[in-house]
PDB file of N, CA and C in Angstrom:
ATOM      1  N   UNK A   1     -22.865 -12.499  25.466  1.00  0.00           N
ATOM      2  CA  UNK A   1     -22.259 -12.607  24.148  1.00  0.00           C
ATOM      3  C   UNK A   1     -21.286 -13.788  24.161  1.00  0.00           C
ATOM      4  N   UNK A   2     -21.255 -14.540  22.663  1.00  0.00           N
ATOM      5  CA  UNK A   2     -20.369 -16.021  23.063  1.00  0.00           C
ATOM      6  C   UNK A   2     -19.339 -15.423  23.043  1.00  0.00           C
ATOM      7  N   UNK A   3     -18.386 -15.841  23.631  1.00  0.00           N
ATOM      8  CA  UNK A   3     -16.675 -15.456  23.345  1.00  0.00           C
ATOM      9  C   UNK A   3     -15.602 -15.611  22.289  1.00  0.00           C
ATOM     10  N   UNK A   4     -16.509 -16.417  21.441  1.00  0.00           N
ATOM     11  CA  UNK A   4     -15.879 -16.565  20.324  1.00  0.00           C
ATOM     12  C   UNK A   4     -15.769 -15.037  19.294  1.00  0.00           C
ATOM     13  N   UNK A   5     -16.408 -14.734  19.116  1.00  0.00           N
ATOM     14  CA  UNK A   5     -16.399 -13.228  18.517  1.00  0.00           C
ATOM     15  C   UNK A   5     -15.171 -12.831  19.120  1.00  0.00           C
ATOM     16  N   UNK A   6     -14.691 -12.644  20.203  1.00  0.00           N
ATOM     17  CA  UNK A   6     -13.605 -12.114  20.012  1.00  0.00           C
ATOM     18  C   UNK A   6     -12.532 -12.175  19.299  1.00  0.00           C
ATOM     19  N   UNK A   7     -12.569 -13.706  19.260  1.00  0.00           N
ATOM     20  CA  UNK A   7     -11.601 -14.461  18.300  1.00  0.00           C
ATOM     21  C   UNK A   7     -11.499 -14.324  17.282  1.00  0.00           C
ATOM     22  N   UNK A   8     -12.928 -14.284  16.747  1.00  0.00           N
ATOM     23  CA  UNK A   8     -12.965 -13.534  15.455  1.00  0.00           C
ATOM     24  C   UNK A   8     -13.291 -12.154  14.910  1.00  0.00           C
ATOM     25  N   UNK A   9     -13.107 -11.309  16.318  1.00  0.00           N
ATOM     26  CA  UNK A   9     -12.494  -9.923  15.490  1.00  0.00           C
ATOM     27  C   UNK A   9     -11.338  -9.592  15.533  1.00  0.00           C
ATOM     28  N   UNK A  10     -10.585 -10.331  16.264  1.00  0.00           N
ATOM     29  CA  UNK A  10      -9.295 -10.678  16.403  1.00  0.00           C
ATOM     30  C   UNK A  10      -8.958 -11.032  15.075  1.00  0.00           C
ATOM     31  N   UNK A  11      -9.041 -12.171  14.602  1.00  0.00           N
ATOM     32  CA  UNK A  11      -8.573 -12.732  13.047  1.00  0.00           C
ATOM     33  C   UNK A  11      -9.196 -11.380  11.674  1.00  0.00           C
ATOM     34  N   UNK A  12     -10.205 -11.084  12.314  1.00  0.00           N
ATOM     35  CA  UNK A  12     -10.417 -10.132  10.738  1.00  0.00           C
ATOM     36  C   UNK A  12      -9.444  -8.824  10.948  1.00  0.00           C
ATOM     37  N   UNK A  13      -9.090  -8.592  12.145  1.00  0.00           N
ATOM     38  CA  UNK A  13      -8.361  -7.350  12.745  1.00  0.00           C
ATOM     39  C   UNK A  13      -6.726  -7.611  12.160  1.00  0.00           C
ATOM     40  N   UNK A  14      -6.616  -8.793  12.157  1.00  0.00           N
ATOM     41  CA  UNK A  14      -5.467  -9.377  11.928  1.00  0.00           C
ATOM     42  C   UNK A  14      -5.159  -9.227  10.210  1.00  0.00           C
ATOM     43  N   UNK A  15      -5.956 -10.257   9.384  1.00  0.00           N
ATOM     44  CA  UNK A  15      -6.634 -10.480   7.956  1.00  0.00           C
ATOM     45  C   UNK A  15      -6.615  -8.840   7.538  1.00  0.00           C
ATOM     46  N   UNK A  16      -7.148  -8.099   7.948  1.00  0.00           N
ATOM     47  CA  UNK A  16      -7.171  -6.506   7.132  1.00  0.00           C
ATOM     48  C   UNK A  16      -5.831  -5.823   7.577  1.00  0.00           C
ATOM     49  N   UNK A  17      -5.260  -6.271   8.870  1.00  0.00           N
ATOM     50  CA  UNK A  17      -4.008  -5.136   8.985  1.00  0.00           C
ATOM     51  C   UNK A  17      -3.303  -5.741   7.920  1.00  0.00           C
ATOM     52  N   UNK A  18      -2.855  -7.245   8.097  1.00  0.00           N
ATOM     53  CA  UNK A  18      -1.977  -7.486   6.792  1.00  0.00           C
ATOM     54  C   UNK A  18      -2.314  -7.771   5.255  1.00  0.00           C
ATOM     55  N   UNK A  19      -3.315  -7.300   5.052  1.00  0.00           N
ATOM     56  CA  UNK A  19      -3.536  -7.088   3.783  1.00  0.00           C
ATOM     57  C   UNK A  19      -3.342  -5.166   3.568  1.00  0.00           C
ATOM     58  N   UNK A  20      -3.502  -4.583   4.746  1.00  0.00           N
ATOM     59  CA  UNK A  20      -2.964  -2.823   4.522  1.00  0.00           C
ATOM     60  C   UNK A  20      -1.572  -2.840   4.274  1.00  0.00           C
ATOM     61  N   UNK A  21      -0.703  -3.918   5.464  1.00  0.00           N
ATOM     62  CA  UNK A  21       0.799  -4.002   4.857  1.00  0.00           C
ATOM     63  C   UNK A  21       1.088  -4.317   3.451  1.00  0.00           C
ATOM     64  N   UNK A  22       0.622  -5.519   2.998  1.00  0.00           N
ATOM     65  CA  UNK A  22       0.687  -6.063   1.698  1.00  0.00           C
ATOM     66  C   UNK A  22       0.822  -5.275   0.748  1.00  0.00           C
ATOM     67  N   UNK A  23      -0.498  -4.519   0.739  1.00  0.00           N
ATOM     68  CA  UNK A  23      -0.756  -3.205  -0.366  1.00  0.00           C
ATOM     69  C   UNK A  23       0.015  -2.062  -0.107  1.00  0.00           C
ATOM     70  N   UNK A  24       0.653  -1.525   0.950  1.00  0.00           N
ATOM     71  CA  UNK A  24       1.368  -0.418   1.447  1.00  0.00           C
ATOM     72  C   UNK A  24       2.847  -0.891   0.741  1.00  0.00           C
ATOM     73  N   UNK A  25       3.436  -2.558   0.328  1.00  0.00           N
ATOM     74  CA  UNK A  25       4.413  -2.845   0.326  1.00  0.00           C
ATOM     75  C   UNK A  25       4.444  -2.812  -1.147  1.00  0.00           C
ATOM     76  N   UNK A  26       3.312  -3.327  -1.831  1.00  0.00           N
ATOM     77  CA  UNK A  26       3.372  -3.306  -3.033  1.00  0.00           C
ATOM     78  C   UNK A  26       2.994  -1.896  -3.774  1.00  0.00           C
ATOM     79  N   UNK A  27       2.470  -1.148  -3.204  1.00  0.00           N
ATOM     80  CA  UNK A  27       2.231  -0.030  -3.670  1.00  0.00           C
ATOM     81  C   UNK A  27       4.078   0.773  -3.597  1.00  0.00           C
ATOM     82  N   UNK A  28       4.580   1.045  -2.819  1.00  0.00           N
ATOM     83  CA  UNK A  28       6.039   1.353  -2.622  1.00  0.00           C
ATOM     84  C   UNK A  28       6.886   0.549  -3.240  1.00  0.00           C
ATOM     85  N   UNK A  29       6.571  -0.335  -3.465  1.00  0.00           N
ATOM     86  CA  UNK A  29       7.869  -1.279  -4.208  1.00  0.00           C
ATOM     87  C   UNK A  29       8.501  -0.070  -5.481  1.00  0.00           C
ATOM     88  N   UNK A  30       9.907  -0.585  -5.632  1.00  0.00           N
ATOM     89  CA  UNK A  30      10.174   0.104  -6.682  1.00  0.00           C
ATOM     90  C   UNK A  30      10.076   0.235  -8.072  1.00  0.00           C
ATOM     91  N   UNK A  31       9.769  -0.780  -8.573  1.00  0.00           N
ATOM     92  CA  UNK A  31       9.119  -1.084  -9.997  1.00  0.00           C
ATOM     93  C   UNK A  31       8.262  -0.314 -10.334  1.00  0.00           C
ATOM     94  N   UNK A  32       7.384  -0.127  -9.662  1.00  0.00           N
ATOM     95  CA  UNK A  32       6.216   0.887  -9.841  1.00  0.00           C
ATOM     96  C   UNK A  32       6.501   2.268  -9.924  1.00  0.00           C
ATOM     97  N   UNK A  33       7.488   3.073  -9.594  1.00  0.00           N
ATOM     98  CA  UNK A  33       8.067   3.986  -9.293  1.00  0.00           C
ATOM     99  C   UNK A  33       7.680   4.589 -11.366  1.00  0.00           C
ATOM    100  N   UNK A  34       7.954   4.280 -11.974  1.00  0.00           N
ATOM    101  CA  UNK A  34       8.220   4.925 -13.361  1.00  0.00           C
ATOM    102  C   UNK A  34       6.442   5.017 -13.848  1.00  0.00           C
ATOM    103  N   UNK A  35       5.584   3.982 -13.584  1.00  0.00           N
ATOM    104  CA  UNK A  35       3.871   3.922 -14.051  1.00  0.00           C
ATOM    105  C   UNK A  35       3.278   4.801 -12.888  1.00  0.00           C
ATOM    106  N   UNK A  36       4.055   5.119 -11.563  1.00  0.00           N
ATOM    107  CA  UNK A  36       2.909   5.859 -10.708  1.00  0.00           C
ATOM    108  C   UNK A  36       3.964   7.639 -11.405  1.00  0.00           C
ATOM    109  N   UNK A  37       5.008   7.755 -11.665  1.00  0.00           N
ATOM    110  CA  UNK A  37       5.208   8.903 -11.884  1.00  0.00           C
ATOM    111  C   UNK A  37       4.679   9.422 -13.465  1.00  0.00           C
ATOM    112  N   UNK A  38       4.737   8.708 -14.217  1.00  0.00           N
ATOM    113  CA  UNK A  38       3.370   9.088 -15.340  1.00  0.00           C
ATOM    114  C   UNK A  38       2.180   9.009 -15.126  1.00  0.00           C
ATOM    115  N   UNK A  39       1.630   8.660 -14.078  1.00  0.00           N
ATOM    116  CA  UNK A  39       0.106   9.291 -13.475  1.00  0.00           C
ATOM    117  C   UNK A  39       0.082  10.417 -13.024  1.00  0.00           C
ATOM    118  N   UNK A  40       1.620  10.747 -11.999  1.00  0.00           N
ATOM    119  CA  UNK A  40       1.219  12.025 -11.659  1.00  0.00           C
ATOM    120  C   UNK A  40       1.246  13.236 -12.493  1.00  0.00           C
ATOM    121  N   UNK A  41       1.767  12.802 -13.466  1.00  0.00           N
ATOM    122  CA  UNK A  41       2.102  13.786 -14.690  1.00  0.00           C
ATOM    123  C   UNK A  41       0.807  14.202 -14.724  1.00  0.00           C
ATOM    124  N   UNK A  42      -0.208  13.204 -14.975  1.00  0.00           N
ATOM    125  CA  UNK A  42      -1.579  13.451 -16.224  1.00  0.00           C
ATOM    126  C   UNK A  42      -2.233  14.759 -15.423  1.00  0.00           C
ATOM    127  N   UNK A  43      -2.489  15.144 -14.581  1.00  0.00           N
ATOM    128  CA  UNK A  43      -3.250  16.264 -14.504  1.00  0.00           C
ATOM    129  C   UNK A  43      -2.424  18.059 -15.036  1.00  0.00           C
ATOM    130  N   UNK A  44      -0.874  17.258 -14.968  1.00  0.00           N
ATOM    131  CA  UNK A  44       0.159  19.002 -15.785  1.00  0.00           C
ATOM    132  C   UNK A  44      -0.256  18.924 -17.301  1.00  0.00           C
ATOM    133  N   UNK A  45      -0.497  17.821 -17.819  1.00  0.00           N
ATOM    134  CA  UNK A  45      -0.709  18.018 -18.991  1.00  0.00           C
ATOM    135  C   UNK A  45      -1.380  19.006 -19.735  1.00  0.00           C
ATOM    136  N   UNK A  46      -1.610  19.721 -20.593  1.00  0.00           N
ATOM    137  CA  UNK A  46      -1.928  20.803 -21.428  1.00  0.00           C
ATOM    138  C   UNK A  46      -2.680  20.085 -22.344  1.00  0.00           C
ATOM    139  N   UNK A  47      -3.798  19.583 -22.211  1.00  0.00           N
ATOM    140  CA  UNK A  47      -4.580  19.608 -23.463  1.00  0.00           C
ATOM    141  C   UNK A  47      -3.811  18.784 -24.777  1.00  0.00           C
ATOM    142  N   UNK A  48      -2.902  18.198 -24.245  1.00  0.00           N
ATOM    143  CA  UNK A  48      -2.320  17.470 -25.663  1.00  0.00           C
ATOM    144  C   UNK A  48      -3.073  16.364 -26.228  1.00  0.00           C
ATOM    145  N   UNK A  49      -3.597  16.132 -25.728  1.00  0.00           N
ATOM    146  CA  UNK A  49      -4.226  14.660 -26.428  1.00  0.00           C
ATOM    147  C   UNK A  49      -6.239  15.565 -26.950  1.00  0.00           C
ATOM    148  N   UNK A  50      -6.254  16.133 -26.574  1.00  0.00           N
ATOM    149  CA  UNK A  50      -7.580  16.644 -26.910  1.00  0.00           C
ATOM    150  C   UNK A  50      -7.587  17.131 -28.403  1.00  0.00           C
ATOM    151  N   UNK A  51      -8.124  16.481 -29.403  1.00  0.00           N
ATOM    152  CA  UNK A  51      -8.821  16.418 -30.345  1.00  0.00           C
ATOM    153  C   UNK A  51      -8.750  18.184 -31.304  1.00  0.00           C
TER     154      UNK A  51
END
């Protein structure tokens, strides 16, 4: 096997962990805090919007 592959599962190993940080950072940021807690609402809801 060439040895280069390592190198490059090395870089994609690399490329996906910090794109899991990225999204782990932006997902937690605090801004978001008020649009992810009206999502969690939507499943208590009672039928209010139903017709």
């Amino acid at each position: 096997m060439n040895p280069i592959w390592g190198h490059v599962a090395g870089v994609i190993t690399v490329i996906l962990m910090l794109s899991f940080i990225g999204t782990w950072i932006w997902v937690w940021n605090k801004r978001h805090k008020k649009k992810y807690d009206a999502l969690a609402r939507i499943p208590m809801k009672d039928g209010e919007d139903e017709p």
